[in-house]
Protein backbone atom coordinates (compact mmCIF):
# COMPACT_ATOMS: atom_id res chain seq x y z
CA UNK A 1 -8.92 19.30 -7.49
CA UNK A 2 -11.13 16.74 -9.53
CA UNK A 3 -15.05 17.73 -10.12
CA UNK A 4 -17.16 15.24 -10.14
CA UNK A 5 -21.42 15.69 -11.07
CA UNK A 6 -23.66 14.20 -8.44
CA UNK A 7 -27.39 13.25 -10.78
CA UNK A 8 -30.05 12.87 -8.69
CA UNK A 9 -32.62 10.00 -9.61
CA UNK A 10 -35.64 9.79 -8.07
CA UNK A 11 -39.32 8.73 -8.55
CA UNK A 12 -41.40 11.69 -9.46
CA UNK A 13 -44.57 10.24 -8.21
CA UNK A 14 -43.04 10.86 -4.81
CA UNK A 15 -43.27 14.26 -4.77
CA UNK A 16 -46.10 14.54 -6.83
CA UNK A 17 -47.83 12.49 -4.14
CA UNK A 18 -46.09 14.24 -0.93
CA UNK A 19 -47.50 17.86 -1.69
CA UNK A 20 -46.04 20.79 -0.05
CA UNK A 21 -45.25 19.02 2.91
CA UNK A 22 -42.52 16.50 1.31
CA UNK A 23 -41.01 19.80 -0.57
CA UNK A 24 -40.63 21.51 2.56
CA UNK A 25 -38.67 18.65 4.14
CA UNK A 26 -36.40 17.84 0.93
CA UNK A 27 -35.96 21.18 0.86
CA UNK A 28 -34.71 21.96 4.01
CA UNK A 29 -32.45 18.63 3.81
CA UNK A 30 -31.16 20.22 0.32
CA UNK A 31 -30.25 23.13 2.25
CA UNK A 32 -28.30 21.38 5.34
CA UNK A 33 -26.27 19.44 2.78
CA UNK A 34 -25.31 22.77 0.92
CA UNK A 35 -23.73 23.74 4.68
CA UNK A 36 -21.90 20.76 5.27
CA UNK A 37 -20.35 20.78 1.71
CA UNK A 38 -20.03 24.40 1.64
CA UNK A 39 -17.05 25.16 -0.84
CA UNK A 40 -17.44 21.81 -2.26
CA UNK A 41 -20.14 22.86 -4.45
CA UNK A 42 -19.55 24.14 -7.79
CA UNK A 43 -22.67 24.27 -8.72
CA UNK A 44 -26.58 22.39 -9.00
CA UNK A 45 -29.97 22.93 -9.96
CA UNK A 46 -33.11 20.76 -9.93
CA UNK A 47 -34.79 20.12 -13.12
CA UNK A 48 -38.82 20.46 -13.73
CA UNK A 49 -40.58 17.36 -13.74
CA UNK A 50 -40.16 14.33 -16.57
CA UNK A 51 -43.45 15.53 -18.05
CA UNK A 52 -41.58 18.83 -19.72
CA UNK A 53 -38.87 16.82 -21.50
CA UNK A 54 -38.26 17.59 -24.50
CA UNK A 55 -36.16 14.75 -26.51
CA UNK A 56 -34.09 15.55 -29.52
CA UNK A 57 -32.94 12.24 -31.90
CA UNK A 58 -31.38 11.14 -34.92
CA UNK A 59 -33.76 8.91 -36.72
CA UNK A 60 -31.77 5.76 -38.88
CA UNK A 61 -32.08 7.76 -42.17
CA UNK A 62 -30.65 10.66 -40.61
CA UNK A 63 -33.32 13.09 -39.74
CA UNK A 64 -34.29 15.21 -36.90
CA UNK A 65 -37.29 13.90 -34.71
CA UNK A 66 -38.22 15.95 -31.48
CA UNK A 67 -40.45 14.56 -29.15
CA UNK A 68 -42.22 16.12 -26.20
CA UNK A 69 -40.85 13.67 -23.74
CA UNK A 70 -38.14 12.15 -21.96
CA UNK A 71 -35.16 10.70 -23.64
CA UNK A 72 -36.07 7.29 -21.36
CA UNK A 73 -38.76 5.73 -19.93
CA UNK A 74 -38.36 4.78 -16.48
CA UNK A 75 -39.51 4.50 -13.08
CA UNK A 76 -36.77 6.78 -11.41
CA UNK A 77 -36.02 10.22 -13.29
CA UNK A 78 -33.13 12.39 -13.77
CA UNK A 79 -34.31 15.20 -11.21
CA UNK A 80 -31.47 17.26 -10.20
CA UNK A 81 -27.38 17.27 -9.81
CA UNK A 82 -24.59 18.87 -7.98
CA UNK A 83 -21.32 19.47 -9.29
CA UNK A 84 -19.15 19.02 -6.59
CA UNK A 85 -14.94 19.58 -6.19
CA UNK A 86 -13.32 16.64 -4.43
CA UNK A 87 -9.33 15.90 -4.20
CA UNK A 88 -10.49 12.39 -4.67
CA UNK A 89 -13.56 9.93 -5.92
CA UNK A 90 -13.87 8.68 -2.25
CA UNK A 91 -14.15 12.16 -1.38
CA UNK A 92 -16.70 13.00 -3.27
CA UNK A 93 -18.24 9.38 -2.95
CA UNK A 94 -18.76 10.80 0.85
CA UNK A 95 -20.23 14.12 -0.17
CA UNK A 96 -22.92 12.03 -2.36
CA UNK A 97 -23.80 10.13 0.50
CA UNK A 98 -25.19 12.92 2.28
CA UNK A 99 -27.45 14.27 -0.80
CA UNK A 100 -31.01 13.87 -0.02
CA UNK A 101 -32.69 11.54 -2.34
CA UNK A 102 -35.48 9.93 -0.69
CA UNK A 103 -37.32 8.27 -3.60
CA UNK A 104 -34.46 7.37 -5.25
CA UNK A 105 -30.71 7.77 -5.16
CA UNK A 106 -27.52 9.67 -6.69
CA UNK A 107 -24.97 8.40 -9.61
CA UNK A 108 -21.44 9.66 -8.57
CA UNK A 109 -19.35 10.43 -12.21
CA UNK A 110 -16.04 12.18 -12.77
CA UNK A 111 -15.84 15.09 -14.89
CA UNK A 112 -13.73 14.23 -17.86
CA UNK A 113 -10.76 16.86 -18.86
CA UNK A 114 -9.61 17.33 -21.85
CA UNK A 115 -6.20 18.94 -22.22
């Protein structure tokens, strides 16, 4: 079976703007699609808000720079993922479809193998 990772984008200001309230919701949609899928996930997390990035470039001559911030500016944020198991990429395509993302929406990607 193929994996695939689900990424979550959403805009921040959303939640930061919903209070408890909107977590409790998202929440308890999070947990209705973990049911549904049930063996399908592999794995997932949600990630802190944009504000804790830390970035981590090579500069043109070569060096290091690290910068408290994230790798991209922009209005909808990397915010969480799900690495699903699907025997196909429609499969998992209707899987994605049911991950809550109210501010935003998901990216769908194949894992790549290397053999």
């Amino acid at each position: 079976m193929a994996q695939y990772l689900v990424l979550i984008y959403e805009d921040e200001s959303g939640y930061a703007n919903g209070g408890a309230d909107i977590w409790a919701e998202i929440g308890k949609e999070h947990t209705i699609f973990a049911e549904n899928a049930g063996a399908a996930i592999v794995g997932g997390n949600a990630l802190q808000p944009t504000a804790t990035a830390t970035s981590i470039r090579k500069n043109s001559s070569g060096d290091i720079e690290v910068t408290d911030a994230p790798f991209a500016e922009a209005k909808e944020a990397l915010g969480g993922y799900y690495l699903l198991e699907a025997p196909d990429l429609d499969a998992a395509i209707a899987l994605a479809k049911q991950v809550p993302a109210r501010f935003g929406g998901v990216e769908v990607r194949p894992i790549m193998v290397f053999e």
